[in-house]
Every structure is written in C-alpha cells, then in structure tokens.
C-alpha atoms as a PDB file:
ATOM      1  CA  UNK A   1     -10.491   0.244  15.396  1.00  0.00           C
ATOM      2  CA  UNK A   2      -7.245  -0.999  14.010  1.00  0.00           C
ATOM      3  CA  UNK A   3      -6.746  -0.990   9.867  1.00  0.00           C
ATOM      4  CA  UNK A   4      -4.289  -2.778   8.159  1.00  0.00           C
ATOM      5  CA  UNK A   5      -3.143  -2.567   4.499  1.00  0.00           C
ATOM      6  CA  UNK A   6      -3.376  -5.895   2.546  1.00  0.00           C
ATOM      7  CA  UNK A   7      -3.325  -6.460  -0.862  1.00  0.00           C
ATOM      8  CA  UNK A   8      -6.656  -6.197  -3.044  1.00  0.00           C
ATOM      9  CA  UNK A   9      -5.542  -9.705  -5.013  1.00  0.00           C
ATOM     10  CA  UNK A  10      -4.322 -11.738  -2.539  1.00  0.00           C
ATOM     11  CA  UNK A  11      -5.408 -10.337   0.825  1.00  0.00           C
ATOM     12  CA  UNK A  12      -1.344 -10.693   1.963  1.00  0.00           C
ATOM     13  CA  UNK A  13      -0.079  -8.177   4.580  1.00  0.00           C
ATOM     14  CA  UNK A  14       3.323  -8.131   2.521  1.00  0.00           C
ATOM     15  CA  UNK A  15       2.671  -4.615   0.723  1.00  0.00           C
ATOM     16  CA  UNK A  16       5.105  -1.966  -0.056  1.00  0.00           C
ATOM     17  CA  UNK A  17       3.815   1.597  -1.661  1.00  0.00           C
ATOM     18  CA  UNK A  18       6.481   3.903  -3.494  1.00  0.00           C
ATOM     19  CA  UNK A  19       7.603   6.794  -1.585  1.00  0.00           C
ATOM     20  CA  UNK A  20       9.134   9.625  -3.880  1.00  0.00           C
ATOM     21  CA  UNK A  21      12.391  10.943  -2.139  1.00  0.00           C
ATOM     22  CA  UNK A  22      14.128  14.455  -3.097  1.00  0.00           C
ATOM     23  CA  UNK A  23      17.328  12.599  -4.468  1.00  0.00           C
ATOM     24  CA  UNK A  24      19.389  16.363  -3.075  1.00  0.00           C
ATOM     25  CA  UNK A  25      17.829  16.183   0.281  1.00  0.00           C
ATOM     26  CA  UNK A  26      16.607  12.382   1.200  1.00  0.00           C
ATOM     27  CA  UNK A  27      13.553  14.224   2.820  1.00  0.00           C
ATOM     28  CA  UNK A  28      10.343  12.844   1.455  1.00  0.00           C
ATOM     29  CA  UNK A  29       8.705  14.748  -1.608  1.00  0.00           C
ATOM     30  CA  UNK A  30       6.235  17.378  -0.235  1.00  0.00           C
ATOM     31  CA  UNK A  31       3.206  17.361  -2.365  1.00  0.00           C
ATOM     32  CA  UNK A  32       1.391  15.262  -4.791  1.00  0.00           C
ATOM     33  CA  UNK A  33       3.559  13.591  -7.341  1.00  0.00           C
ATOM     34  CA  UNK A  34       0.686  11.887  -8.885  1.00  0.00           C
ATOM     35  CA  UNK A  35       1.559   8.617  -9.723  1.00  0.00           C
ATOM     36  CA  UNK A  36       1.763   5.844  -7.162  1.00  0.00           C
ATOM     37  CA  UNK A  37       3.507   2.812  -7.051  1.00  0.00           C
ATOM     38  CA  UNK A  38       1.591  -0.119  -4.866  1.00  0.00           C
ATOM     39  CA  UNK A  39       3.712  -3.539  -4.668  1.00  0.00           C
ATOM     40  CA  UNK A  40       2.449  -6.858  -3.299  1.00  0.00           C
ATOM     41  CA  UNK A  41       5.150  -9.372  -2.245  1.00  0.00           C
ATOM     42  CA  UNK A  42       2.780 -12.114  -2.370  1.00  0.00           C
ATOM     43  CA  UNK A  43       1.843 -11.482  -5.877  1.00  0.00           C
ATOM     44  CA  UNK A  44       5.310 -10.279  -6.689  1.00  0.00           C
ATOM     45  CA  UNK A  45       3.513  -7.521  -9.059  1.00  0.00           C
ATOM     46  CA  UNK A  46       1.669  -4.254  -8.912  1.00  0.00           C
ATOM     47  CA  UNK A  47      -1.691  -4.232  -6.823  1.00  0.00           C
ATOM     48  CA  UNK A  48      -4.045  -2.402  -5.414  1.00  0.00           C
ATOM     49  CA  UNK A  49      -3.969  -1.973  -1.377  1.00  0.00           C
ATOM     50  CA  UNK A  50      -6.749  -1.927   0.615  1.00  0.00           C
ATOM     51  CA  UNK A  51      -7.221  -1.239   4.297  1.00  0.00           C
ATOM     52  CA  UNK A  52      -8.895  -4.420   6.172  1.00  0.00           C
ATOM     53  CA  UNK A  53     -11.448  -4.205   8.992  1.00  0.00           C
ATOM     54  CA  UNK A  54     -11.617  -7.919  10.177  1.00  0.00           C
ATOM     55  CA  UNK A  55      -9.508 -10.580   8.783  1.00  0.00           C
ATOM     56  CA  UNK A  56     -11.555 -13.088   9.462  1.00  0.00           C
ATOM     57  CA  UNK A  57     -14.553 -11.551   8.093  1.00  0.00           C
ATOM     58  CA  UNK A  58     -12.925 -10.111   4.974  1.00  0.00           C
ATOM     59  CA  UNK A  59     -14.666  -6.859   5.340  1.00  0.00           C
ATOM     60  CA  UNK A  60     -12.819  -3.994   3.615  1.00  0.00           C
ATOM     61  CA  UNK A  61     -12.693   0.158   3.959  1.00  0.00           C
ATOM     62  CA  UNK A  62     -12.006   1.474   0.350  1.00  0.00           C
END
C-alpha cells in the first residue's frame, strides 16, 4: 500500500520536515536531535504531518 505525507490541518501534499545537516560535513546528522521541524506550504506555518491511506476516504495511519 502506498502512504503519503499530508498535512494534519489542511490535508495538502505540500510538506517539508527539517533535516539537521553537520554544517563541517553536509552529511545528514546521525542520531536523534530531538526536535523536529514539520512545515506545511499550504498553511504557510508549522503542522503536524500525517501519512494518508486513501485520499478520497480521508483515512489516516498515525
């Protein structure tokens, strides 16, 4: 079954989540940072994303 991310507000597909970066290395940060950064595009402010099921059904996997 295929999942996409949407936004928990809006149900837009337009989501972004915050990647941390080593700024010495560009490699991705190994590990739990613990804070994440989740950014709808629709909203144009912080959200919550959630993985849909069915779009037309509005069933979601938390």
């Amino acid at each position: 079954m295929n999942y996409i991310q949407i936004c928990k507000n809006c149900g837009s597909d337009q989501v972004a989540r915050l990647e941390w970066v080593n700024v010495n290395s560009g490699e991705p940060f190994s590990g739990d940072p613990g804070v994440y950064t989740e950014w709808c595009f629709g909203c144009e402010d912080q959200t919550k994303i959630v993985e849909e099921i069915d779009r037309g059904m509005n069933k979601y996997k938390c």
